[in-house]
Protein backbone atom coordinates (compact mmCIF):
# COMPACT_ATOMS: atom_id res chain seq x y z
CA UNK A 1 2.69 2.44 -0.84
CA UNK A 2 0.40 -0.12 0.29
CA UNK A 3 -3.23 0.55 -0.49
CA UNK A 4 -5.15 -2.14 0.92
CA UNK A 5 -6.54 -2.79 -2.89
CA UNK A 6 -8.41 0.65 -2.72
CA UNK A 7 -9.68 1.14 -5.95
CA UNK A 8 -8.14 -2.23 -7.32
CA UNK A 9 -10.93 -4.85 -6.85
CA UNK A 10 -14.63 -5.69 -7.76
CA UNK A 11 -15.31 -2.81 -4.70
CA UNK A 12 -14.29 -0.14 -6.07
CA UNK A 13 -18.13 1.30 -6.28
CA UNK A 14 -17.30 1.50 -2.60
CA UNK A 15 -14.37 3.38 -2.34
CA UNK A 16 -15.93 6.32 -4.73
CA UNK A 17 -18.68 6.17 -2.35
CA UNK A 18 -16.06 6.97 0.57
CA UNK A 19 -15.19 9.41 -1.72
CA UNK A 20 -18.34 11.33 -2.16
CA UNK A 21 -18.37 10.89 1.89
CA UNK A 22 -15.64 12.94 2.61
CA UNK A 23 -17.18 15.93 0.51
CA UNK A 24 -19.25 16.11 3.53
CA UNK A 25 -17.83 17.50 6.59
CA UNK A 26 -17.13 15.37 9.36
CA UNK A 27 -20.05 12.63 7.94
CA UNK A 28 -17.35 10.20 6.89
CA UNK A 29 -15.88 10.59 10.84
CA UNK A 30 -19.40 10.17 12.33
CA UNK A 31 -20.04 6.79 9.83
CA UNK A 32 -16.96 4.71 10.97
CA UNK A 33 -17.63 6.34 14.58
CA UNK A 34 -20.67 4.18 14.72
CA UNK A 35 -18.43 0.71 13.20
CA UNK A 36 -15.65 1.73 16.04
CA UNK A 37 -13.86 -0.64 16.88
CA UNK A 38 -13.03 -2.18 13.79
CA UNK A 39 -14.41 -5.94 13.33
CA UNK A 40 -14.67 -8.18 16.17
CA UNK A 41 -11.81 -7.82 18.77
CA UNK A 42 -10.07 -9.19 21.24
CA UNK A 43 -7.89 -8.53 23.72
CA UNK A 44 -4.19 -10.21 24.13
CA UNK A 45 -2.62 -9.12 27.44
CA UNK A 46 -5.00 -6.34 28.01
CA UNK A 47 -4.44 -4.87 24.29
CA UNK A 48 -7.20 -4.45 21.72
CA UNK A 49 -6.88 -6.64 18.56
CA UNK A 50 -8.37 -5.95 15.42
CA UNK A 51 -8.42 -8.46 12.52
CA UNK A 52 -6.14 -7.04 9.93
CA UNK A 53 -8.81 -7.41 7.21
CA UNK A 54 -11.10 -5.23 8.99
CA UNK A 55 -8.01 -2.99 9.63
CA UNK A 56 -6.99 -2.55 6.03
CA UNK A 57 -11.41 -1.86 5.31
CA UNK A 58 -10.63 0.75 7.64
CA UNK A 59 -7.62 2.28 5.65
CA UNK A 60 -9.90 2.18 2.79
CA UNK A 61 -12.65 3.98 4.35
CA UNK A 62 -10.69 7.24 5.59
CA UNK A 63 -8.60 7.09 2.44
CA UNK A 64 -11.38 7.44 0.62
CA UNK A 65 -12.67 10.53 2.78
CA UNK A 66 -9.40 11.88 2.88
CA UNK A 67 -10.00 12.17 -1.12
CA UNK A 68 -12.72 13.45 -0.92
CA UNK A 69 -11.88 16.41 2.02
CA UNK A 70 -8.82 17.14 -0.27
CA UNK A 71 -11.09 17.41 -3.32
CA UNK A 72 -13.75 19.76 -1.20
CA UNK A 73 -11.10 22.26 -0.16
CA UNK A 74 -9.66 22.59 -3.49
CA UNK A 75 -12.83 23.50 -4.93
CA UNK A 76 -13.60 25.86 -2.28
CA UNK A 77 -9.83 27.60 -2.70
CA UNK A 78 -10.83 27.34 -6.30
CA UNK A 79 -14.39 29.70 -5.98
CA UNK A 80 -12.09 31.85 -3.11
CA UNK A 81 -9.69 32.87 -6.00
CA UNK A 82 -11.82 32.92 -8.57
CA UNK A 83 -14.53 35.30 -6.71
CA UNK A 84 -11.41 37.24 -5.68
């Protein structure tokens, strides 16, 4: 699985960040909504290109989130069942 080096360089203060992001609902979505489109693009033929480095930041980002969503709903199951 290719990662894009999340969690496997000198930014990985970043990607926990993303992290603590996606406990937040939908604030992760609304942050990269505001760096849409990714990098500085261009257009070959009519068709948006994005850099891939920007691309794989990106992957990083809403990986990150994604953690973070998963971890939010777990926890929440977690107080369900245990209140239950």
């Amino acid at each position: 699985m290719k990662l894009y080096k999340f969690m496997q360089d000198r930014h990985w203060y970043e990607d926990i960040g993303h992290i603590f992001i996606g406990l937040v609902p939908m604030l992760g979505w609304l942050r990269e909504h505001f760096q849409w489109p990714p990098g500085d693009t261009v257009s070959i033929k009519g068709v948006p290109y994005a850099p891939h480095d920007r691309v794989g930041d990106s992957y990083r980002d809403f990986l990150g989130y994604s953690i973070g969503a998963t971890l939010r709903t777990a926890v929440l199951v977690g107080l369900l069942i245990w209140k239950w």
